[in-house]
N, C-alpha and C. Protein backbone atom coordinates (compact mmCIF):
# COMPACT_ATOMS: atom_id res chain seq x y z
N UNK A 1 7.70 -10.30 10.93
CA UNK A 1 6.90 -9.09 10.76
C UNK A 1 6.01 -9.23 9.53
N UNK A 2 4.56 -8.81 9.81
CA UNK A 2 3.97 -8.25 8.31
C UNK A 2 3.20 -7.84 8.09
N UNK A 3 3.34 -6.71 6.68
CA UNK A 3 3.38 -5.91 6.56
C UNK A 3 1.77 -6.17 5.64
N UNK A 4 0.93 -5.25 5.92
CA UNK A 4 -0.65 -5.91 4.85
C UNK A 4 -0.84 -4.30 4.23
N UNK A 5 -1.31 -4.48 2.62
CA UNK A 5 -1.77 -3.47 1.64
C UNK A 5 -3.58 -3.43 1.84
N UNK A 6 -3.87 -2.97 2.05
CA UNK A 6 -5.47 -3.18 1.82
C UNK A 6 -5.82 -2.16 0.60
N UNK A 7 -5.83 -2.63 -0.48
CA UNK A 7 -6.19 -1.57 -1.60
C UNK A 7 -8.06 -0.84 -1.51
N UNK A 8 -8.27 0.13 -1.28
CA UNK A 8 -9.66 0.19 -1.31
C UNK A 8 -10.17 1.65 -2.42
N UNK A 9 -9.29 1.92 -3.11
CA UNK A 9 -9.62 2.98 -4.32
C UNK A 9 -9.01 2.61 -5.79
N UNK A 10 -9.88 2.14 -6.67
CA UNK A 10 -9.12 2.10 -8.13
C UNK A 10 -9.82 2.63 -9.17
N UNK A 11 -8.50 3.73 -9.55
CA UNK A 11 -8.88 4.36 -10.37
C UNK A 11 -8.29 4.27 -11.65
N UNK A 12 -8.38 5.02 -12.98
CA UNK A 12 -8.11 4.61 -14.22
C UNK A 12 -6.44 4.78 -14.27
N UNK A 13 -5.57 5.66 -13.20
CA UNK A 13 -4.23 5.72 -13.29
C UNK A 13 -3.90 5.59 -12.11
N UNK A 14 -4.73 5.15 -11.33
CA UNK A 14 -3.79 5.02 -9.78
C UNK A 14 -4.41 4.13 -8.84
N UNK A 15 -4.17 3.70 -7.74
CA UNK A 15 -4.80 2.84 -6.71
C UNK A 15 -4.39 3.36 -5.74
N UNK A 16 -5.62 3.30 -4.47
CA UNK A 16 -5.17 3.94 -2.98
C UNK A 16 -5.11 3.18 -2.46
N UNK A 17 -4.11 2.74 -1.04
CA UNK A 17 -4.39 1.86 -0.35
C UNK A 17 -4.26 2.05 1.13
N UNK A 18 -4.06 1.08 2.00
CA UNK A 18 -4.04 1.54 3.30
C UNK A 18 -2.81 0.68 3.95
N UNK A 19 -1.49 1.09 4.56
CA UNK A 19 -0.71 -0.29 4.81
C UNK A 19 -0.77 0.07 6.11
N UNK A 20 -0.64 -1.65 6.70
CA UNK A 20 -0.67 -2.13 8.46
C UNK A 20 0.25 -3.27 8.37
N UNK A 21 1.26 -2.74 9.33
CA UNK A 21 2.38 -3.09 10.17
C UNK A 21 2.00 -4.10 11.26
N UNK A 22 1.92 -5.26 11.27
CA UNK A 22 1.71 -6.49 12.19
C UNK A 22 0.03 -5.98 12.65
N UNK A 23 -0.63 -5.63 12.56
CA UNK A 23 -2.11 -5.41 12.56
C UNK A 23 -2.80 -3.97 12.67
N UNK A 24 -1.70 -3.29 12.70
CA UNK A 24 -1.80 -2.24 13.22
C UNK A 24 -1.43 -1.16 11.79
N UNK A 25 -2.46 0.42 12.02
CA UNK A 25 -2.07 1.24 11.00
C UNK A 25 -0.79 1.70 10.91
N UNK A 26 -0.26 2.24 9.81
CA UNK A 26 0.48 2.43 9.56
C UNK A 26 0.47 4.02 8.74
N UNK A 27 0.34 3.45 7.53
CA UNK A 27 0.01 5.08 6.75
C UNK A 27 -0.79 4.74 5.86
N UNK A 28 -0.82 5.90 4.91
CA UNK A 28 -1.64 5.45 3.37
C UNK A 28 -0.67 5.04 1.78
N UNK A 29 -1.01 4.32 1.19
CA UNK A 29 -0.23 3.88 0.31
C UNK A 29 -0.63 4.53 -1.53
N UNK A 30 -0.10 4.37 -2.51
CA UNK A 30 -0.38 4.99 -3.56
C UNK A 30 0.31 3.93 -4.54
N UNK A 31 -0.02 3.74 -5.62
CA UNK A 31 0.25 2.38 -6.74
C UNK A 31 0.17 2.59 -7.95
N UNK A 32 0.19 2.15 -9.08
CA UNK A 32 -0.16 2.03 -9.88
C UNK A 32 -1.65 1.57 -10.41
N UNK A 33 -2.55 1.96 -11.81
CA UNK A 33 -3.56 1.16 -11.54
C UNK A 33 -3.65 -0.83 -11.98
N UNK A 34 -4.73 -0.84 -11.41
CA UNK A 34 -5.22 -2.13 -11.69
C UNK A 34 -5.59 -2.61 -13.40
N UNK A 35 -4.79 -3.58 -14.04
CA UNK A 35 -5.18 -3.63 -15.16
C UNK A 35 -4.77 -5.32 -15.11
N UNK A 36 -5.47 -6.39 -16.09
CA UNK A 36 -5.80 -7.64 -16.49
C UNK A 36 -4.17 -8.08 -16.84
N UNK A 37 -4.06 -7.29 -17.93
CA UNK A 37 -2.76 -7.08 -18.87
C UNK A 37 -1.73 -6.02 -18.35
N UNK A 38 -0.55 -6.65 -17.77
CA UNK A 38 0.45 -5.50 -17.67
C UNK A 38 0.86 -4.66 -18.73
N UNK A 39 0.93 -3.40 -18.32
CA UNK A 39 1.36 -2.43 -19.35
C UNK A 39 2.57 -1.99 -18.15
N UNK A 40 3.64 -2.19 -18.96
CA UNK A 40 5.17 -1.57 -18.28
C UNK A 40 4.57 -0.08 -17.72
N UNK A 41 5.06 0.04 -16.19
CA UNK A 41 5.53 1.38 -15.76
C UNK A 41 3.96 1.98 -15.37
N UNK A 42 2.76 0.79 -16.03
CA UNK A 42 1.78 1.52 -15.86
C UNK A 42 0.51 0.18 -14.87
N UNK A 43 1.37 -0.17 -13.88
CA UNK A 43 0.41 -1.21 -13.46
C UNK A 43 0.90 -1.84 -12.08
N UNK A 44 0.09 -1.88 -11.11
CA UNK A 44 0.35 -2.06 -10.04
C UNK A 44 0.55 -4.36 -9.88
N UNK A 45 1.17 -4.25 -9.12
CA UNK A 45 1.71 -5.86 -9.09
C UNK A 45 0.22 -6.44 -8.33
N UNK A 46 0.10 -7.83 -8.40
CA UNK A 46 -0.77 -9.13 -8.61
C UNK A 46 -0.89 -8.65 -7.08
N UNK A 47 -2.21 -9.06 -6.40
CA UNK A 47 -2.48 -9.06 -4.73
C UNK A 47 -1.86 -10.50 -4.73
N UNK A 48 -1.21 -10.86 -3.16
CA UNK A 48 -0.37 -12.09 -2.94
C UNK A 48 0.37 -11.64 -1.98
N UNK A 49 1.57 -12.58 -1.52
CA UNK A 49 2.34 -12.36 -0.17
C UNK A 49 3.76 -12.51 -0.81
N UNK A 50 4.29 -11.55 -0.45
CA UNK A 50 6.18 -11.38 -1.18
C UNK A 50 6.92 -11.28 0.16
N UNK A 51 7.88 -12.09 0.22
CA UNK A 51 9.23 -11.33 0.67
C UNK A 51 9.70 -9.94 0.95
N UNK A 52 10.09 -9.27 1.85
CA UNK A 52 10.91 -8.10 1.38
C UNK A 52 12.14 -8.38 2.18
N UNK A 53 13.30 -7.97 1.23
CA UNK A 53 14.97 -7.89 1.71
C UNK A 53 15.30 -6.14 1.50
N UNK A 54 16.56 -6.12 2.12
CA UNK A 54 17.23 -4.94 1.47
C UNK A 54 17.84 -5.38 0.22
N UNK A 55 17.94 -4.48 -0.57
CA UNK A 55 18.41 -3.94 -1.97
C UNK A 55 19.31 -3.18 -2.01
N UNK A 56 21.08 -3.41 -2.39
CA UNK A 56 21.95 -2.73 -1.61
C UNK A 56 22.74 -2.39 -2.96
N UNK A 57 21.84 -2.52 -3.71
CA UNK A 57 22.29 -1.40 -5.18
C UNK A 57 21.95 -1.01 -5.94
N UNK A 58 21.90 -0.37 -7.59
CA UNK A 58 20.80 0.43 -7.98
C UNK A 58 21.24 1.84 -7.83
N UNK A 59 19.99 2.70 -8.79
CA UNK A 59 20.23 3.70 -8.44
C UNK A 59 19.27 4.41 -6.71
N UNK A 60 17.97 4.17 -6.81
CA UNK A 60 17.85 3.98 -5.49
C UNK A 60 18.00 3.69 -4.35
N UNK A 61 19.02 2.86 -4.14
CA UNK A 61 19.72 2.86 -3.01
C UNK A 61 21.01 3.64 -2.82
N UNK A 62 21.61 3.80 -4.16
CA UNK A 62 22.59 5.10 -4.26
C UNK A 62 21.73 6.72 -3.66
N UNK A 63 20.65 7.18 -4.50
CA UNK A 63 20.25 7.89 -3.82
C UNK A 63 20.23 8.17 -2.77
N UNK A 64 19.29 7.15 -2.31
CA UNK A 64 18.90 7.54 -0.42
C UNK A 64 19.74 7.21 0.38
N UNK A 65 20.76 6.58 -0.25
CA UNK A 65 22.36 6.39 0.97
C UNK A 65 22.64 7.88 1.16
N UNK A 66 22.66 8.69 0.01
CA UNK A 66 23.11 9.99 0.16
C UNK A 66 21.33 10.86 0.68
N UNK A 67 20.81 10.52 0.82
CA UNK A 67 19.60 11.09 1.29
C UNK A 67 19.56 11.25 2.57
N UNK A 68 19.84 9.86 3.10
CA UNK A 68 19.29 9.40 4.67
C UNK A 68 20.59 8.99 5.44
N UNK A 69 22.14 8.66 4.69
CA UNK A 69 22.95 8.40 5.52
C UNK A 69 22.71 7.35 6.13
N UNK A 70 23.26 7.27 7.45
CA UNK A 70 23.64 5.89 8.24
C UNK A 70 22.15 5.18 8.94
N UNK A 71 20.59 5.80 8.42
CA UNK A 71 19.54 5.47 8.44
C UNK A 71 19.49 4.84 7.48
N UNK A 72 20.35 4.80 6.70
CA UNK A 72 19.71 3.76 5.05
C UNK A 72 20.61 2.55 5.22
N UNK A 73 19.96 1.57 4.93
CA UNK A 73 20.74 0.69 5.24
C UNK A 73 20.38 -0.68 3.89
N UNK A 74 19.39 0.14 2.74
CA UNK A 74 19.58 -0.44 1.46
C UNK A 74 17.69 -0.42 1.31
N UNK A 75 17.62 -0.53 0.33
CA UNK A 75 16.22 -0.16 -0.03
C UNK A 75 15.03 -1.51 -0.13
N UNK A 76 13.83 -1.08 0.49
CA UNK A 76 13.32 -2.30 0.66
C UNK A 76 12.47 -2.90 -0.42
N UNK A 77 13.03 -4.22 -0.76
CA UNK A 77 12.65 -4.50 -1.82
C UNK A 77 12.20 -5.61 -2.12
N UNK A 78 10.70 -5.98 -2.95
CA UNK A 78 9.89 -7.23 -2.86
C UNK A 78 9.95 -7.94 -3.71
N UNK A 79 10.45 -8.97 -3.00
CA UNK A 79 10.98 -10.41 -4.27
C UNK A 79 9.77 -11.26 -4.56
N UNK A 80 10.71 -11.58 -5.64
CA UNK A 80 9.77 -12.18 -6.45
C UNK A 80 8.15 -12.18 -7.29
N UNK A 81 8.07 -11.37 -7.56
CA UNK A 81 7.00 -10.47 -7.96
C UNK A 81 6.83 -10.96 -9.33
N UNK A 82 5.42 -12.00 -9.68
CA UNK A 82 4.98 -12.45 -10.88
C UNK A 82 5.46 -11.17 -12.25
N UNK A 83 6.08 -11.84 -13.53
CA UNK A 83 6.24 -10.42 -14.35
C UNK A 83 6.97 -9.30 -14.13
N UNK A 84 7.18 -9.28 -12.62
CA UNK A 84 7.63 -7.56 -12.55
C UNK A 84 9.15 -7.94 -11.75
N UNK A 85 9.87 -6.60 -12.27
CA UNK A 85 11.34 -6.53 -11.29
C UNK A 85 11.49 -5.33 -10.79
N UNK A 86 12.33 -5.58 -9.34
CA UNK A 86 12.62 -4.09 -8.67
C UNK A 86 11.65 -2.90 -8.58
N UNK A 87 10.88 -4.35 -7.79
CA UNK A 87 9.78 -3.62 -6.63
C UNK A 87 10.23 -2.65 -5.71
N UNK A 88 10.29 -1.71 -5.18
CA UNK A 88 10.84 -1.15 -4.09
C UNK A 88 9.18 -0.78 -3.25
N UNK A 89 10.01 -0.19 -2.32
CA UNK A 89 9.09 0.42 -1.23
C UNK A 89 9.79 2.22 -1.30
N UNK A 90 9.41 3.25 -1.87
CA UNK A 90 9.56 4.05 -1.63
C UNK A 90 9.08 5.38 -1.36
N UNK A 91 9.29 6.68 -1.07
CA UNK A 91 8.63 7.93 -1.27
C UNK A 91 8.20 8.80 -2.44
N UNK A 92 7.75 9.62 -2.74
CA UNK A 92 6.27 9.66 -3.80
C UNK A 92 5.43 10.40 -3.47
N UNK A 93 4.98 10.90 -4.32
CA UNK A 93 3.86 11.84 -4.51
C UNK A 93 2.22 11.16 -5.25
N UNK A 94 2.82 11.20 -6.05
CA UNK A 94 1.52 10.87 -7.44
C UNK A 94 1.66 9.59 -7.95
N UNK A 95 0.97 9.07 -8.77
CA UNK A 95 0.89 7.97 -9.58
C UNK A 95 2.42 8.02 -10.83
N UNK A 96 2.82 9.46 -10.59
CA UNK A 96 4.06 9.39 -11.87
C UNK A 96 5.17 9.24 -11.40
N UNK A 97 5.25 8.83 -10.13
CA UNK A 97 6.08 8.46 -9.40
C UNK A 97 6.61 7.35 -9.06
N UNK A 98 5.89 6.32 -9.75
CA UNK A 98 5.80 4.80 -9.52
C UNK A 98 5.85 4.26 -10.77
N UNK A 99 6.49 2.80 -10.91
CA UNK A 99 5.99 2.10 -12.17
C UNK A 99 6.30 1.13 -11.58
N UNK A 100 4.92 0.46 -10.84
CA UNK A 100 4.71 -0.50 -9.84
C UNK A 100 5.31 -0.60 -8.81
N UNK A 101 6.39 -0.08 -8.37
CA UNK A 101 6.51 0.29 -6.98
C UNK A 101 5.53 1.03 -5.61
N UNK A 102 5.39 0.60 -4.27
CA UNK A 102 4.39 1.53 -3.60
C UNK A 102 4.92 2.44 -3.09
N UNK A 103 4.44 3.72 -3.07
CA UNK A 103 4.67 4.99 -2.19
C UNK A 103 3.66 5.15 -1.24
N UNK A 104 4.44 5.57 0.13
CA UNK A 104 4.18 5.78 1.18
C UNK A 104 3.46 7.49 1.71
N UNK A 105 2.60 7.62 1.99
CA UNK A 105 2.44 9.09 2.58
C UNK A 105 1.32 9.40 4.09
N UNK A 106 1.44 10.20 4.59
CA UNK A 106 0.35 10.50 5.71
C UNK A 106 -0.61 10.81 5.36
N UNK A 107 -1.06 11.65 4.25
CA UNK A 107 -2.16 11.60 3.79
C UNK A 107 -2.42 11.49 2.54
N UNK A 108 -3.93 11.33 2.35
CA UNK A 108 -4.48 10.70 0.90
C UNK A 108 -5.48 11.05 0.70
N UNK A 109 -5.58 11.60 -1.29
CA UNK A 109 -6.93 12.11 -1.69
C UNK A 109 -7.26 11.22 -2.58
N UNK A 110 -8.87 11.64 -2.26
CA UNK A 110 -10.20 11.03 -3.06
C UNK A 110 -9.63 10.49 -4.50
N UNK A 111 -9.32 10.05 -4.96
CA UNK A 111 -9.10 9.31 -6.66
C UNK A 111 -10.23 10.25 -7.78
N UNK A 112 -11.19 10.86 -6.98
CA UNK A 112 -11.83 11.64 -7.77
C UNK A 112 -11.44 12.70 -7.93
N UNK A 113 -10.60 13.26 -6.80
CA UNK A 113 -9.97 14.34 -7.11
C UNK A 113 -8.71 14.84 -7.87
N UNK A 114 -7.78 13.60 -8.41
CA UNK A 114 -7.58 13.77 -9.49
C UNK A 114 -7.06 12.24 -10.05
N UNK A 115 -6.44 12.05 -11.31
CA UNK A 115 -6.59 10.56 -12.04
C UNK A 115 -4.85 10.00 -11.24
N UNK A 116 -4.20 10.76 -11.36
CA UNK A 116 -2.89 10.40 -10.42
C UNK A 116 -2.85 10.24 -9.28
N UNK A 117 -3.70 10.48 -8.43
CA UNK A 117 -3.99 10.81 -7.01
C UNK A 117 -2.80 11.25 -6.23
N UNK A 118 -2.71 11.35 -5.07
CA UNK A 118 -2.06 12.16 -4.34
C UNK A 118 -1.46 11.93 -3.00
N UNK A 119 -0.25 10.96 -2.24
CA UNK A 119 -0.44 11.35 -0.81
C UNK A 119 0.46 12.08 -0.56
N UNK A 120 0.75 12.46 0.79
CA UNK A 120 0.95 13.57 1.26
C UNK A 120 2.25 13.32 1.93
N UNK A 121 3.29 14.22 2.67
CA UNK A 121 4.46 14.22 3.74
C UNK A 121 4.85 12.55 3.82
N UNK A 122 5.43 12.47 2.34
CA UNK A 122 5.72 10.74 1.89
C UNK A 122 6.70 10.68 2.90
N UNK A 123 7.63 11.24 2.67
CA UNK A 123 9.04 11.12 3.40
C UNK A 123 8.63 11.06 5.08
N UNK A 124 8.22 11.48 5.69
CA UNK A 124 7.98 11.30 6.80
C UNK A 124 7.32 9.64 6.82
N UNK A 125 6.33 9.98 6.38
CA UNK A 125 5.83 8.30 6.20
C UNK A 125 6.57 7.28 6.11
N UNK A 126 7.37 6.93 4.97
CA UNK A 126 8.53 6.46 4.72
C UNK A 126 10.02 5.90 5.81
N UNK A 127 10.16 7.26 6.21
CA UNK A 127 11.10 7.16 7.31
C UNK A 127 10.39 6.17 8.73
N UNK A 128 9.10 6.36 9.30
CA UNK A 128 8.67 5.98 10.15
C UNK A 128 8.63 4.44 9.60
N UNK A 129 7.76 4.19 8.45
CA UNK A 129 7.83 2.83 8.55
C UNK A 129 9.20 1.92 8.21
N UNK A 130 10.79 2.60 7.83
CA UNK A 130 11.37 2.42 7.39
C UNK A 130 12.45 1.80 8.36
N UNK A 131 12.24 2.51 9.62
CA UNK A 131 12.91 2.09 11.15
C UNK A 131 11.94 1.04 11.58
N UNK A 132 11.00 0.68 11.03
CA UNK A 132 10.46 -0.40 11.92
C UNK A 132 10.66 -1.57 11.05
N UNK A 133 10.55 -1.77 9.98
CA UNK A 133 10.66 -2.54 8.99
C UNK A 133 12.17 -3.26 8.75
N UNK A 134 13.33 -2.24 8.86
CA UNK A 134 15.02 -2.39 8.83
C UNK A 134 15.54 -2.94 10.12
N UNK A 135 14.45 -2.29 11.14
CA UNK A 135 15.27 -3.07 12.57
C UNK A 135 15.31 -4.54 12.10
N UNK A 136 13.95 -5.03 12.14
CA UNK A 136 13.45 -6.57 11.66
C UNK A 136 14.47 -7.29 10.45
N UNK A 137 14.91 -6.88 10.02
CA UNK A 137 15.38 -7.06 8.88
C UNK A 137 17.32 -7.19 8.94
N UNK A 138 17.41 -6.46 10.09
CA UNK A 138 19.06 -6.25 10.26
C UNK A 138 18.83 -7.56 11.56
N UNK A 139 18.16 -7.96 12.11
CA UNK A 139 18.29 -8.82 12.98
C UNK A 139 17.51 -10.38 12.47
N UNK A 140 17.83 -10.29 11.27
CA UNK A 140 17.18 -11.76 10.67
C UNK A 140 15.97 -12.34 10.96
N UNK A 141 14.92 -11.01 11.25
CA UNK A 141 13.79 -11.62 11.31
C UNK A 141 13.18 -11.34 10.13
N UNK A 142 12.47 -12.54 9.53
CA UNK A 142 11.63 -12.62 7.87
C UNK A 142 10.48 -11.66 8.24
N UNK A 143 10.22 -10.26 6.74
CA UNK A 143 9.25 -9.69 6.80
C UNK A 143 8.58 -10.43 5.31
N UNK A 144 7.30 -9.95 5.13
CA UNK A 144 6.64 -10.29 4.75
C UNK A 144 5.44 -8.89 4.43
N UNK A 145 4.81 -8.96 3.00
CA UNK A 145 3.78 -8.21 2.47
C UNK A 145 2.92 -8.65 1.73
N UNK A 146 1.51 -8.41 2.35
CA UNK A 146 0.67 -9.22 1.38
C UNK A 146 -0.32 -7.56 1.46
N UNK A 147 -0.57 -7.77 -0.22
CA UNK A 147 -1.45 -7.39 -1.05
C UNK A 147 -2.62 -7.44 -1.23
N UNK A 148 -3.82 -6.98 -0.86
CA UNK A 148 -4.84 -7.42 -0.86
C UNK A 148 -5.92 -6.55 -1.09
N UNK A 149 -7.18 -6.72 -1.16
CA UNK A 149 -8.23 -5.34 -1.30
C UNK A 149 -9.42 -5.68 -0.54
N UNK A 150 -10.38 -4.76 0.01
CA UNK A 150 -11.04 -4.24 0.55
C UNK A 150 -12.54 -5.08 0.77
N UNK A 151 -12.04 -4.89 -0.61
CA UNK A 151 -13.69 -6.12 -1.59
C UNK A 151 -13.10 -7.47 -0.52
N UNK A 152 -11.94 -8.12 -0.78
CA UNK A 152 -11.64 -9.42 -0.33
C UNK A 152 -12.06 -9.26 0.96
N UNK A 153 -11.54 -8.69 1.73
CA UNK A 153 -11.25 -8.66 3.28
C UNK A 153 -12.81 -8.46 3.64
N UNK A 154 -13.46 -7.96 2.94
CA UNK A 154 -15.60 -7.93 3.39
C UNK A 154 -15.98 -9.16 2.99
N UNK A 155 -15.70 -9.88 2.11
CA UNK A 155 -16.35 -10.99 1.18
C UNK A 155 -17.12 -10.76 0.22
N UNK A 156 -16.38 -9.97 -0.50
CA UNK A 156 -17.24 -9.18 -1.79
C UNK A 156 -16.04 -9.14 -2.84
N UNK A 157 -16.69 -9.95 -4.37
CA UNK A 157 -16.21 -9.53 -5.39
C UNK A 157 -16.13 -8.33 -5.87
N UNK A 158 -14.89 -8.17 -6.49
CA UNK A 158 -14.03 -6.87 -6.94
C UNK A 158 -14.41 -6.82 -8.57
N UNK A 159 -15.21 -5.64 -8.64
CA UNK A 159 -15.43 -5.62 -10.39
C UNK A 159 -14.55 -4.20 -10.47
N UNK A 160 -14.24 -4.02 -11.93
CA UNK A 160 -13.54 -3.32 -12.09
C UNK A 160 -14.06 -2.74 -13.27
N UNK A 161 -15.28 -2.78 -13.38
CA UNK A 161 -16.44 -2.39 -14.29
C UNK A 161 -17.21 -1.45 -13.80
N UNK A 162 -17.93 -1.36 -12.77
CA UNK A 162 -18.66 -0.71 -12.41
C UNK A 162 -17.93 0.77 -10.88
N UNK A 163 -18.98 1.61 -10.79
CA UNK A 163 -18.24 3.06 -10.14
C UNK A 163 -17.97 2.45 -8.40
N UNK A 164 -19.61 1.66 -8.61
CA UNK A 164 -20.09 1.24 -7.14
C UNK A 164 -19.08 0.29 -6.58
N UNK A 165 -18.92 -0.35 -7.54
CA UNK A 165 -18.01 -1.62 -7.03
C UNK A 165 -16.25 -1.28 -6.75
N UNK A 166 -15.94 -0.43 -7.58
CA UNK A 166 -15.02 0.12 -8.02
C UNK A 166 -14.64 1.02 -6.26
N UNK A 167 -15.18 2.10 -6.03
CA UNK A 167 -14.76 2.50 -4.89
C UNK A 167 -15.56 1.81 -3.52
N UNK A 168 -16.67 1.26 -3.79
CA UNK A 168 -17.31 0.59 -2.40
C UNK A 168 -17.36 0.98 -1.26
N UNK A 169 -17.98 2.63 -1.63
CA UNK A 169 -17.84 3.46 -0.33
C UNK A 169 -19.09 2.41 0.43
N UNK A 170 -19.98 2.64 -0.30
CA UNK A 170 -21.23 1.98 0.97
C UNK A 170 -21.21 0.93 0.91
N UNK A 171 -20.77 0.05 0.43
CA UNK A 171 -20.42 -1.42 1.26
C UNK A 171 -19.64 -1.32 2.28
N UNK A 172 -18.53 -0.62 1.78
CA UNK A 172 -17.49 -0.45 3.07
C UNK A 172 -17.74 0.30 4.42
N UNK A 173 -18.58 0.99 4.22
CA UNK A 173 -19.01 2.01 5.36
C UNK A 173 -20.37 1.23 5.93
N UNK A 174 -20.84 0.00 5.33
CA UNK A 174 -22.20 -0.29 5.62
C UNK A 174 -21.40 -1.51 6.79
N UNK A 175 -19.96 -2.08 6.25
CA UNK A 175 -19.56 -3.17 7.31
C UNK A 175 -18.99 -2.95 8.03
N UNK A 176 -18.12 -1.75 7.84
CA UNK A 176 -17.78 -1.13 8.73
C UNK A 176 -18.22 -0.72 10.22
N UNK A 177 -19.28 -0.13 9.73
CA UNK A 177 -20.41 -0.24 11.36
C UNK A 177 -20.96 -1.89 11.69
N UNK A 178 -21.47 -2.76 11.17
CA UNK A 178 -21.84 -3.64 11.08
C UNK A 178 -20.71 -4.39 11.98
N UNK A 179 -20.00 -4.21 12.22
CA UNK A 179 -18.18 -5.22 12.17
C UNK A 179 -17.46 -4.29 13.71
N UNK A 180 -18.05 -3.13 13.44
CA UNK A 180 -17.65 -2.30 14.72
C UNK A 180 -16.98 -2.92 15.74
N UNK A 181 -18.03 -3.69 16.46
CA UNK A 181 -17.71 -4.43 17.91
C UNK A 181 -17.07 -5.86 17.88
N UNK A 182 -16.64 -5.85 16.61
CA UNK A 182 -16.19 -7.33 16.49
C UNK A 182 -14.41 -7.12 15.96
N UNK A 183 -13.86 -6.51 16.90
CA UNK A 183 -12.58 -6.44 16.52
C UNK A 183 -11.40 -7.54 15.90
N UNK A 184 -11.76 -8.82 15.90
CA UNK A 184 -11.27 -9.83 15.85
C UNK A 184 -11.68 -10.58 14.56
N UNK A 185 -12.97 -9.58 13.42
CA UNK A 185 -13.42 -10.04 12.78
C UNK A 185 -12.75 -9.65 11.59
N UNK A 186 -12.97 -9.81 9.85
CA UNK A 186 -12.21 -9.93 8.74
C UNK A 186 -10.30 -9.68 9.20
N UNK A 187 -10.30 -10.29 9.69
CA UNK A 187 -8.40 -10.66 9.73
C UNK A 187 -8.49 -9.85 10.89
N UNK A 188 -8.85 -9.16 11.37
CA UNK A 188 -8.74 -8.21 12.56
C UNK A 188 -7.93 -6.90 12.20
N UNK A 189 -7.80 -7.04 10.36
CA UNK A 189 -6.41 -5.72 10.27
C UNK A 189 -7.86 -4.51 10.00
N UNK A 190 -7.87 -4.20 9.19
CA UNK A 190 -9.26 -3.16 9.08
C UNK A 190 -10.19 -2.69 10.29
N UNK A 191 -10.63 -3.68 10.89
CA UNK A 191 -11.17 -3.09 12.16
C UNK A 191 -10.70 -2.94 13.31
N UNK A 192 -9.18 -3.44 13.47
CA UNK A 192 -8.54 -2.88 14.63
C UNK A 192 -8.20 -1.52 14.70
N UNK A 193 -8.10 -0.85 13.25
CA UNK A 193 -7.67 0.39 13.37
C UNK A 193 -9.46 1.72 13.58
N UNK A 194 -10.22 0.41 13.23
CA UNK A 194 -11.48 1.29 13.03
C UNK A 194 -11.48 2.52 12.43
N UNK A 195 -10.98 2.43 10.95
CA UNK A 195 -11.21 3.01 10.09
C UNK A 195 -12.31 3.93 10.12
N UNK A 196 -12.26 5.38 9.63
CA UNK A 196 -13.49 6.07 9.59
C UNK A 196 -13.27 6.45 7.97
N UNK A 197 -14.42 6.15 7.46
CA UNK A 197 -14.84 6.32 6.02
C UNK A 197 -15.60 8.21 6.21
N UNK A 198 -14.97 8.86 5.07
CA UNK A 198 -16.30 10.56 5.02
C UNK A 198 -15.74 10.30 3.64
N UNK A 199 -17.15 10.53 3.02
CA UNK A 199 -17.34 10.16 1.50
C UNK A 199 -16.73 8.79 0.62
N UNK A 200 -16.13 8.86 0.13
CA UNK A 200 -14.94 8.03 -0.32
C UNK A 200 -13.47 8.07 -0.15
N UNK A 201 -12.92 9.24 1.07
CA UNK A 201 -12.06 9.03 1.61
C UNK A 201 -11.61 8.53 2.51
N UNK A 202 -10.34 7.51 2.68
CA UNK A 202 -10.51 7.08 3.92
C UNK A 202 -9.61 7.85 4.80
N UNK A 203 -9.71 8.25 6.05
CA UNK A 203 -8.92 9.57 6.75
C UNK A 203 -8.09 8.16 7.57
């Protein structure tokens, strides 16, 4: 199985992203921001391809054993991660919810609308991708997550300087149509779901 991040919002405390399940959508994702230099608790992990296992201790997996019961079956968690430990995959609200871990939700706001950003009915999110991800996983099949952004997947450098470059509504919305009929084109994950861009959100 695997599992792809497409990051396409970074902002000064948070990153939005989009995750797809073997090519296909999934939900919207929420991170930490993007910075050169890790700052503990305040920085989302390196784009790349990790492992994920269950994690069958901790206080998070204590939690959601008592959360979710005989649905939990240990928390999913991405090895080996340059610098960073005890990655999880979990539920979440805001950017203060994370310290480099991703949260899961159904929906997601603009980064302009506020510096933590926001998704939405995590837990639902969560749960859905959580049965598809654990089946795979209780039957010894290797999952897999790769990290990646938006800029990459068009063929466009990622500045982290500028507003334009930074959210890439109209690049993204310009290849977007451009790429339409070519379902098979940048990895086939982005345009299989045919993303619809309104403003700088992606719905």
């Amino acid at each position: 199985m695997k599992l792809q991040v497409v990051r396409h919002q970074f902002g000064t405390d948070a990153t939005c992203g989009i995750l797809y399940i073997d090519g296909q959508f999934e939900c919207y994702t929420l991170e930490d921001q993007y910075q050169e230099v890790k700052v503990m608790h305040e920085t989302c992990i390196d784009d790349g391809v990790y492992e994920i296992k269950f994690k069958k201790w901790g206080g998070f997996h204590e939690k959601y054993k008592v959360r979710y019961g005989s649905d939990h079956y240990g928390m999913l968690h991405i090895q080996n991660v340059p610098n960073f430990s005890d990655i999880l995959i979990h539920t979440g609200n805001t950017d203060e919810h994370t310290s480099g871990c991703l949260l899961l939700g159904e929906t997601q706001q603009d980064l302009d609308m506020g510096k933590d950003g926001f998704i939405g009915s995590s837990k639902n999110a969560y749960l859905k991708a959580y049965k598809k991800i654990a089946k795979e996983l209780l039957i010894g099949v290797k999952v897999t997550i790769e990290y990646t952004t938006i800029a990459k997947l068009l063929g466009k450098e990622l500045s982290n300087k500028s507003t334009d470059d930074v959210v890439l509504t109209r690049t993204v919305m310009d290849k977007l149509q451009e790429l339409q009929e070519d379902i098979s084109g940048v990895n086939g994950n982005v345009i299989q779901n045919q993303a619809m861009l309104k403003g700088r959100l992606i719905r």
